[in-house]
N, C-alpha and C. Protein backbone atom coordinates (compact mmCIF):
# COMPACT_ATOMS: atom_id res chain seq x y z
N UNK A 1 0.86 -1.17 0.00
CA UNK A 1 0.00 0.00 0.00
C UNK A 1 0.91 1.24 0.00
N UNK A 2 0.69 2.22 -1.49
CA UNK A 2 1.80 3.55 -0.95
C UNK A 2 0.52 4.46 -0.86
N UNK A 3 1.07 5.32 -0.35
CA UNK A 3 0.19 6.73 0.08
C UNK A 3 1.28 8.09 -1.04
N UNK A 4 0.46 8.72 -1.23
CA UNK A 4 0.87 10.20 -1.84
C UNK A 4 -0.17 11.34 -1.58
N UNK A 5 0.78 12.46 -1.54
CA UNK A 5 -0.20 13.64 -0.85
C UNK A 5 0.34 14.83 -1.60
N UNK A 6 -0.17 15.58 -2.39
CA UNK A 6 0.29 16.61 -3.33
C UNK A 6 -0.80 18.25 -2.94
N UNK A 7 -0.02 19.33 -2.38
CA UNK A 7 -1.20 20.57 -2.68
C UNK A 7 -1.00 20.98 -3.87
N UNK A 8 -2.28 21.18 -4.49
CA UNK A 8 -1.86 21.62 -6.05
C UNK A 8 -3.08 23.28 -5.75
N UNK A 9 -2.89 23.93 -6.84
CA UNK A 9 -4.01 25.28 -6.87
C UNK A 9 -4.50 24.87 -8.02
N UNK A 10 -5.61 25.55 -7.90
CA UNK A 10 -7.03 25.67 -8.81
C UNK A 10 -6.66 27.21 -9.27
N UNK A 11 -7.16 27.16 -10.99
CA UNK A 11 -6.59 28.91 -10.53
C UNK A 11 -7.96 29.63 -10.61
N UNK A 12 -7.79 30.61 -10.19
CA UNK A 12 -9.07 31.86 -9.52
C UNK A 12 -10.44 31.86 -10.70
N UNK A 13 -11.56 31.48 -10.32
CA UNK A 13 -12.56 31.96 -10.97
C UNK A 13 -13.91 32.74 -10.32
N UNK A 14 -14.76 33.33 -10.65
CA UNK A 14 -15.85 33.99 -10.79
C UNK A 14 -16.71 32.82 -9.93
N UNK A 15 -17.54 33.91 -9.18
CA UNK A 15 -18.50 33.03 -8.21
C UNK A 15 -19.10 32.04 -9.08
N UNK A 16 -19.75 30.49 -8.86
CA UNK A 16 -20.28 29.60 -9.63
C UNK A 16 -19.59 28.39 -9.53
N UNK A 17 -20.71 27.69 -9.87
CA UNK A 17 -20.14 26.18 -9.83
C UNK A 17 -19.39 25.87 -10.77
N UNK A 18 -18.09 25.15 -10.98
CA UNK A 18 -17.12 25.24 -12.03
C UNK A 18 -16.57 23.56 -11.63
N UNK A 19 -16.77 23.10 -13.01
CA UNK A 19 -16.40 21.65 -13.16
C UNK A 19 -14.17 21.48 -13.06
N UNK A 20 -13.71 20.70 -12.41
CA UNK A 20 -12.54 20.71 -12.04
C UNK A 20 -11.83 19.76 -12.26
N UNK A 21 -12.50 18.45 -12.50
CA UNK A 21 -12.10 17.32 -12.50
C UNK A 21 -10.93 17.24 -13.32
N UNK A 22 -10.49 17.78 -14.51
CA UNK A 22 -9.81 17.71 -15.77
C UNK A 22 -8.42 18.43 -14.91
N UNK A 23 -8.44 19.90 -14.13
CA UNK A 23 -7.98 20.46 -13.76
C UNK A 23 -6.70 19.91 -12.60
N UNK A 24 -7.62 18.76 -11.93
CA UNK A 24 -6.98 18.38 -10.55
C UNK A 24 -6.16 16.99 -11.28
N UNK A 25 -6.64 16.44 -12.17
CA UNK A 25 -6.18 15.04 -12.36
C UNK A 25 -4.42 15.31 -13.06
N UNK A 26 -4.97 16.75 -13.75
CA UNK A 26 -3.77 16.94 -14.50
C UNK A 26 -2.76 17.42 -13.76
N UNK A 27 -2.64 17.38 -12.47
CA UNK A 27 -1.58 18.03 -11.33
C UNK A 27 -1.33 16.57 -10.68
N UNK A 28 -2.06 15.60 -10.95
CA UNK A 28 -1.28 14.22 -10.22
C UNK A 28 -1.35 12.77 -11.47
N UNK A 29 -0.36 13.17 -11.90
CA UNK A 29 0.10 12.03 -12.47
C UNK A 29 -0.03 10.57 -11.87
N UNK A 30 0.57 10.65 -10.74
CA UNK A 30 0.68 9.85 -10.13
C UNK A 30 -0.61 9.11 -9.78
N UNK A 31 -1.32 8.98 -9.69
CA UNK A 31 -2.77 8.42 -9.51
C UNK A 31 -2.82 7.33 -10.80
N UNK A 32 -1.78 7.20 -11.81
CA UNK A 32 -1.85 6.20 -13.52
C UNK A 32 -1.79 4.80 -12.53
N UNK A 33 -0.56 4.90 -11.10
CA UNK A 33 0.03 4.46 -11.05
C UNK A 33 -0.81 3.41 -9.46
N UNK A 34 -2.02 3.64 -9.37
CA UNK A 34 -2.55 3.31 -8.66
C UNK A 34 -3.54 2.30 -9.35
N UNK A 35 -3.84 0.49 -8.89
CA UNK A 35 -4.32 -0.24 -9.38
C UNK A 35 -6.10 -0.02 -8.64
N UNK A 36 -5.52 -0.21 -7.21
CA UNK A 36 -7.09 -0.37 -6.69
C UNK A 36 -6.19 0.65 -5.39
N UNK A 37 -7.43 1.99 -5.10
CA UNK A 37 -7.05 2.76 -4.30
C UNK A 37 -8.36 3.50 -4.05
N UNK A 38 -7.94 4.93 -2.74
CA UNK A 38 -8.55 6.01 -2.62
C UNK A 38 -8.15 7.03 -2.55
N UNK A 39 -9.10 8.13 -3.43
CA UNK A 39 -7.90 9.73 -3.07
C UNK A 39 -9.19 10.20 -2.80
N UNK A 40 -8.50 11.16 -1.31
CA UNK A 40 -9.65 12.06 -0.73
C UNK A 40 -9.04 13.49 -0.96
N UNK A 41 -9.81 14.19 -1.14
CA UNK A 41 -9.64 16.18 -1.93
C UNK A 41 -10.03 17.12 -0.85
N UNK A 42 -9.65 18.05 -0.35
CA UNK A 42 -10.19 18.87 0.79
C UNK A 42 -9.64 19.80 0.06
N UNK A 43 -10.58 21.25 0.44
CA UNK A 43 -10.38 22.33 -0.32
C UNK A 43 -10.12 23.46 1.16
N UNK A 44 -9.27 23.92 1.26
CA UNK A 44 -8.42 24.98 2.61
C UNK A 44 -8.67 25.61 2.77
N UNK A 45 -10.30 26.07 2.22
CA UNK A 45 -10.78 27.25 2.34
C UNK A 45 -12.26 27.61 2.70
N UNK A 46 -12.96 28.19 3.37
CA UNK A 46 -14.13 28.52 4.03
C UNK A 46 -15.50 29.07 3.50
N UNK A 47 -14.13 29.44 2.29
CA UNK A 47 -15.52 30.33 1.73
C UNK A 47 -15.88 29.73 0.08
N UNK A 48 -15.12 28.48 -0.16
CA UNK A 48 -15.55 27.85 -1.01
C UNK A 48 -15.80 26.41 -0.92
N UNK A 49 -16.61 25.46 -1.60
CA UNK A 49 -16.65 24.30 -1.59
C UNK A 49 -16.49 23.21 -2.69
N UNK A 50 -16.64 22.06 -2.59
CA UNK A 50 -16.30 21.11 -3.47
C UNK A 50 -17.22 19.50 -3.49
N UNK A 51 -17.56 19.44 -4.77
CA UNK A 51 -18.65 18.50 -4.26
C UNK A 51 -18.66 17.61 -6.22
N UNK A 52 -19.62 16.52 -6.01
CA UNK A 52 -19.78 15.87 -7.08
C UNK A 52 -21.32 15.89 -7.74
N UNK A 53 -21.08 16.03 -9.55
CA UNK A 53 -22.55 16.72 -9.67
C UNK A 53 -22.06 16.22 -11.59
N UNK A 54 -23.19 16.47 -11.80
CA UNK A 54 -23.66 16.50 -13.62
C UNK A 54 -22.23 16.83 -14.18
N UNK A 55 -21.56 16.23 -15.03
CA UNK A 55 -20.34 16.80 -15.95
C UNK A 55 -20.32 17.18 -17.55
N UNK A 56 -21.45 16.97 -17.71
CA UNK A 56 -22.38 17.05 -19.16
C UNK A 56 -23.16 18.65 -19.08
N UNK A 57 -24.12 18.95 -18.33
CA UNK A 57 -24.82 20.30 -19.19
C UNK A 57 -24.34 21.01 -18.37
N UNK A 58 -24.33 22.22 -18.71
CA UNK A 58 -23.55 23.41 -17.78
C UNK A 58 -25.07 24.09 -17.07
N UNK A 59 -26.37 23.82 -17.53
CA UNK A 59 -27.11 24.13 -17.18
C UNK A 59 -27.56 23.86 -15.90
N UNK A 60 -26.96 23.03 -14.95
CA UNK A 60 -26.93 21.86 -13.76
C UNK A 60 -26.57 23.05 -12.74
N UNK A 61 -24.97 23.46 -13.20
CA UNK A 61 -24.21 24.36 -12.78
C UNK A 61 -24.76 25.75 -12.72
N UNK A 62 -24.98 26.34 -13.94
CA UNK A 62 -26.21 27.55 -13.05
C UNK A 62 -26.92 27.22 -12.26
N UNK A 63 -28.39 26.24 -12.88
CA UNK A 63 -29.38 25.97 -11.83
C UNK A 63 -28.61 25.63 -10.12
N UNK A 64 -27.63 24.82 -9.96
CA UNK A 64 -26.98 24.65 -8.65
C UNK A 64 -27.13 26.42 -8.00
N UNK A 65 -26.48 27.08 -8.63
CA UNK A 65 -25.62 28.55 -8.11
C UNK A 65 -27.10 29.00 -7.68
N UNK A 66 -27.88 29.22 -8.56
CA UNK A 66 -29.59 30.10 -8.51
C UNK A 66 -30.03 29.39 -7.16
N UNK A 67 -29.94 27.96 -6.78
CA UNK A 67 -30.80 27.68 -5.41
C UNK A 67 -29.64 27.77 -4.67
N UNK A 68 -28.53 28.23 -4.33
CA UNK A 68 -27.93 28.32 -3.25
C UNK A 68 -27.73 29.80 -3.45
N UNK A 69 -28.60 30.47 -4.29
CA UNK A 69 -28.16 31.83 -3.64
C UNK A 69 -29.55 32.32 -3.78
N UNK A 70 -30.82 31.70 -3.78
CA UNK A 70 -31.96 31.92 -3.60
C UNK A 70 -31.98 31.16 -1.60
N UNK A 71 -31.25 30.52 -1.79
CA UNK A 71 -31.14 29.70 0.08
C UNK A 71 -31.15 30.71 0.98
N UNK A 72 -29.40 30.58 0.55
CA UNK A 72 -28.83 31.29 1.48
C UNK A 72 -28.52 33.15 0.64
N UNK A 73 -29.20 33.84 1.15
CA UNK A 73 -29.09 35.12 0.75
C UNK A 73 -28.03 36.18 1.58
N UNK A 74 -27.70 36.93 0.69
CA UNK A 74 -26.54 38.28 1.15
C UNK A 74 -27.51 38.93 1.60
N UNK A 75 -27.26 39.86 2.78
CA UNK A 75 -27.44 41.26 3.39
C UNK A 75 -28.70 41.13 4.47
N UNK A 76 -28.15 39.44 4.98
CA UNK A 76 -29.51 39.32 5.77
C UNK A 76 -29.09 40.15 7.04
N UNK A 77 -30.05 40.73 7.68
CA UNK A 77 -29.83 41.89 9.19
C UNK A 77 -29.39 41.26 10.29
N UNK A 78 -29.32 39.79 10.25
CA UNK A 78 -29.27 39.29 11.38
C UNK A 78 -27.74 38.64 11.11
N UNK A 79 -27.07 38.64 9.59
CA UNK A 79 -25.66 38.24 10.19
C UNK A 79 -24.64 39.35 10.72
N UNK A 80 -24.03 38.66 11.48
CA UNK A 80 -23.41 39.64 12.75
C UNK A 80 -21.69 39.92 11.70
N UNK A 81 -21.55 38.78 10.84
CA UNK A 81 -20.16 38.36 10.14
C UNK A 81 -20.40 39.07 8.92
N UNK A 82 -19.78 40.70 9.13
CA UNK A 82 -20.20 41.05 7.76
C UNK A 82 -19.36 42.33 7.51
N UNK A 83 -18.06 42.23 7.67
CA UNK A 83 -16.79 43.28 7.28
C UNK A 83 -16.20 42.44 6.62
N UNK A 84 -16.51 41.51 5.77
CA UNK A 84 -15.64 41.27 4.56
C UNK A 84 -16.63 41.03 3.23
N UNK A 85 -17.46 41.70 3.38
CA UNK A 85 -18.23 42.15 2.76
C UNK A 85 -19.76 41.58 2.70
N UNK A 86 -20.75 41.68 1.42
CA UNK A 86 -21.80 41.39 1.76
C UNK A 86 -21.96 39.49 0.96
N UNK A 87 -21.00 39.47 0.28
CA UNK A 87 -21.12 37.89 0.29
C UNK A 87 -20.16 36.86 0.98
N UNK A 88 -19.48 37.53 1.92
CA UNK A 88 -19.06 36.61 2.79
C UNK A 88 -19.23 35.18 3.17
N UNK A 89 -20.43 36.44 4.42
CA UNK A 89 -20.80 35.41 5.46
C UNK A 89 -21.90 33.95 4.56
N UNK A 90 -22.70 34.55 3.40
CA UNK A 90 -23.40 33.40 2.87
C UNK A 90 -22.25 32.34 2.24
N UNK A 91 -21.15 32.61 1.79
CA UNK A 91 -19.82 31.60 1.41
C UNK A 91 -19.60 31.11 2.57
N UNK A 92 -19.66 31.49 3.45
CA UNK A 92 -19.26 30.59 4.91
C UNK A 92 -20.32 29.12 4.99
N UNK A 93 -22.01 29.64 4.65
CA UNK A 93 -22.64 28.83 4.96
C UNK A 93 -22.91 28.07 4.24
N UNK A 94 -22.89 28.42 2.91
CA UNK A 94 -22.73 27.24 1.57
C UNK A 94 -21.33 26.38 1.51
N UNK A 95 -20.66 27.16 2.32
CA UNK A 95 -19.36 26.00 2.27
C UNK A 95 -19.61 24.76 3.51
N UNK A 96 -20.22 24.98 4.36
CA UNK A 96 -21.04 24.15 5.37
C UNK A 96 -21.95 23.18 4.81
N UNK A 97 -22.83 23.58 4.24
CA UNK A 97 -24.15 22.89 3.62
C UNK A 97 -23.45 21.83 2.34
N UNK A 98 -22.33 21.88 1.62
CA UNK A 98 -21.91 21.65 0.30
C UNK A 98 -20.95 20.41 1.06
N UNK A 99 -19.90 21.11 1.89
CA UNK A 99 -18.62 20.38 2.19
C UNK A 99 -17.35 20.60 1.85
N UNK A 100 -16.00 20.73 2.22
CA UNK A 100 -15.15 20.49 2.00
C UNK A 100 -14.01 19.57 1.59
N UNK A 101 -14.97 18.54 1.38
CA UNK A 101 -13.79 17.23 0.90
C UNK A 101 -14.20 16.31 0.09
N UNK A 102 -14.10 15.42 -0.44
CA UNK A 102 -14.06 14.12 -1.13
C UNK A 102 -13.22 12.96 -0.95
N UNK A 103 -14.04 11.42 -0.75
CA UNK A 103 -13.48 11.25 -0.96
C UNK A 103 -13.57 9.70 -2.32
N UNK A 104 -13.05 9.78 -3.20
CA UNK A 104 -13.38 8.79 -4.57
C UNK A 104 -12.66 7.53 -4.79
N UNK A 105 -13.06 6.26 -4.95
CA UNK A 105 -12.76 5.52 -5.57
C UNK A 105 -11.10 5.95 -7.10
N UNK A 106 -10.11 4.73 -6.31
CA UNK A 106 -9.30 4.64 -7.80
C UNK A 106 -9.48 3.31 -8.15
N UNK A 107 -9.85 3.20 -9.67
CA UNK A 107 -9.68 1.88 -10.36
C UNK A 107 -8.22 1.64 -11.02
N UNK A 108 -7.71 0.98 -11.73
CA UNK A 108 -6.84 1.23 -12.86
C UNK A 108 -6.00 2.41 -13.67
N UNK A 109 -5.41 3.15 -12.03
CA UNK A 109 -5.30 4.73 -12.66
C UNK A 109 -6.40 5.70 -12.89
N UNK A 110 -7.85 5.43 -12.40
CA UNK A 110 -8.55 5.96 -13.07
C UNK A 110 -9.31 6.71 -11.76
N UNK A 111 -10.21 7.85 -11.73
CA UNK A 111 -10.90 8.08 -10.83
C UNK A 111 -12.47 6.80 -11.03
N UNK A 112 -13.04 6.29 -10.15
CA UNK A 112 -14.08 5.58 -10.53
C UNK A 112 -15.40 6.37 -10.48
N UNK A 113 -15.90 7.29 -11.11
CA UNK A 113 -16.65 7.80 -11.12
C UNK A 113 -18.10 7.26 -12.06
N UNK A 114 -19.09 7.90 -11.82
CA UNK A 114 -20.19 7.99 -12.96
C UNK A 114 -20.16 8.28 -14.14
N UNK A 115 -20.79 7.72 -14.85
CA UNK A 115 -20.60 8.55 -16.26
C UNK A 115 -20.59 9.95 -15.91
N UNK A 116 -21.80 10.39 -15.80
CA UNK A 116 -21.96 12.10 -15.80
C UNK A 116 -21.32 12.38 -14.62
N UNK A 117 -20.79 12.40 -13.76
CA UNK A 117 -20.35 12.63 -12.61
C UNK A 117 -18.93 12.77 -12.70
N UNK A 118 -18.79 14.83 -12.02
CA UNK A 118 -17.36 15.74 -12.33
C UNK A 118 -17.29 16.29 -10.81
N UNK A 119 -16.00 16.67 -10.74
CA UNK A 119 -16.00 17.36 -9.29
C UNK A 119 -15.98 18.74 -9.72
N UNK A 120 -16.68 19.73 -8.85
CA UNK A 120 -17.16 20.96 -9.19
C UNK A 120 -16.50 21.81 -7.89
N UNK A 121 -15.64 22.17 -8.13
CA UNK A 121 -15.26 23.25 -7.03
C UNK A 121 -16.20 24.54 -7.27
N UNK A 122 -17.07 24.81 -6.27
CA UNK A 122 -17.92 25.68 -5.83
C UNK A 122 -17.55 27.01 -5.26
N UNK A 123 -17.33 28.04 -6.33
CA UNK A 123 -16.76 29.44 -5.48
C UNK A 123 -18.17 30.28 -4.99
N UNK A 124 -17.81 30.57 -3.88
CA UNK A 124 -19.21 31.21 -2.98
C UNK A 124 -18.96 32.79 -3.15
N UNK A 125 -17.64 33.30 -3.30
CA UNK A 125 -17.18 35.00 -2.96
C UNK A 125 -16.95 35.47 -4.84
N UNK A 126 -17.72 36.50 -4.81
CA UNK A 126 -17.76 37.14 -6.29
C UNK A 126 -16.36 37.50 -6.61
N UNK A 127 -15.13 37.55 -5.93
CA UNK A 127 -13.51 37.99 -6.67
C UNK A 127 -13.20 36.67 -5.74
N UNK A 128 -12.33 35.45 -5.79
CA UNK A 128 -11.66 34.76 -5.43
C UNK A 128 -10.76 34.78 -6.18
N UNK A 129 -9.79 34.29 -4.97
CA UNK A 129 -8.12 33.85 -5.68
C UNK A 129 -7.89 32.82 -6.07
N UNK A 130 -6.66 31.96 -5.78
CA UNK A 130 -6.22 30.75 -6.34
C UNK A 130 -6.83 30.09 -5.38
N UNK A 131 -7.68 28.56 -5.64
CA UNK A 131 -7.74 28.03 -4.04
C UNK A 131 -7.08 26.62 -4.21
N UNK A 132 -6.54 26.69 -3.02
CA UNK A 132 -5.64 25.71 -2.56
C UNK A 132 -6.52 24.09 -2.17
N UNK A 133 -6.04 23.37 -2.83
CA UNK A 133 -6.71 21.80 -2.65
C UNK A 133 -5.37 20.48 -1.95
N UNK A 134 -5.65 20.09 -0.80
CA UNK A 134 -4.77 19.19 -0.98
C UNK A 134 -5.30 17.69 -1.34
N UNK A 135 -4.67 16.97 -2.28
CA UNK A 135 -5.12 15.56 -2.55
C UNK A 135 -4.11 14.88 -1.81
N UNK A 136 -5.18 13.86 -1.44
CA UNK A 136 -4.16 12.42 -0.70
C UNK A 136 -4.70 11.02 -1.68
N UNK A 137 -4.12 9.85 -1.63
CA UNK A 137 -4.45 8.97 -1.73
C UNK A 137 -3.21 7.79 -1.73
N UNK A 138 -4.32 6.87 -2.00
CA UNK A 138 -3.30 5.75 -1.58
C UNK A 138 -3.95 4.21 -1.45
N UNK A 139 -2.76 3.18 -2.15
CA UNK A 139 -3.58 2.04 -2.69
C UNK A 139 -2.72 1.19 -3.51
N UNK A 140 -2.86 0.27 -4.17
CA UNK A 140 -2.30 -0.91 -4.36
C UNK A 140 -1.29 -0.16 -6.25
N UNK A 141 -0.12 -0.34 -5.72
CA UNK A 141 0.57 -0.05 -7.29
C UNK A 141 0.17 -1.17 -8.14
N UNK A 142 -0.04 -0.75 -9.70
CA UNK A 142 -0.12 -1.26 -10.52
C UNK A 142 1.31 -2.54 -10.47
N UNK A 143 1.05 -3.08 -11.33
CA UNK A 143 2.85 -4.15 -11.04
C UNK A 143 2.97 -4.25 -12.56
């Protein structure tokens, strides 16, 4: 059984659900090299999340964004968390409700996923930066 653990960055996008899968796989090679395994993904940050969803219509991905920001709404009177601006504190709570981690099936080098099924790093704050992901995994080398 080997283990590997790589932080890689995502680079900065616009509030919205944004498919990643293509993004993260291409920062670990190393995963070819895994026969039967698991890699779990945690994202280091509070005000965004990460989760598994439709990898086919992008229409999934709006509709997602429209009910979590019909949910959880900006400029409610009663949040107390609100000097870093007015979409903050609702990125705090969609990163709660969503999650911070994963963790997926490896087959044959491969992630074992669904057909339609992509990992979507979820930005909650309208200007984000790079966000930081660390992957782990670990599992039987190919021979």
């Amino acid at each position: 059984m080997n283990w590997f653990q790589k932080e890689i960055s995502l680079k900065p996008r616009g509030r919205g659900f944004h498919l990643v899968t293509d993004e993260i796989l291409g920062q670990i090679p190393e995963i070819k090299k895994i026969k039967t395994g698991l890699m779990h993904i945690l994202i280091k940050h509070t005000s965004a999340s990460i989760t598994l969803n439709e990898n086919c219509d992008p229409d999934v991905r709006s509709d997602m964004e429209k009910y979590f920001n019909r949910t959880v709404k900006e400029n409610e009177p009663w949040y107390d968390h609100n000097s870093e601006g007015a979409d903050d504190m609702p990125a705090h709570i969609k990163s709660t409700l969503i999650g911070s981690f994963l963790t997926i099936p490896i087959t044959n080098g491969k992630l074992n996923l669904g057909t339609w099924q992509g990992i979507y790093l979820c930005e909650h704050r309208n200007h984000a930066g790079i966000r930081s992901v660390v992957v782990t995994f670990f599992g039987d080398e190919s021979v």
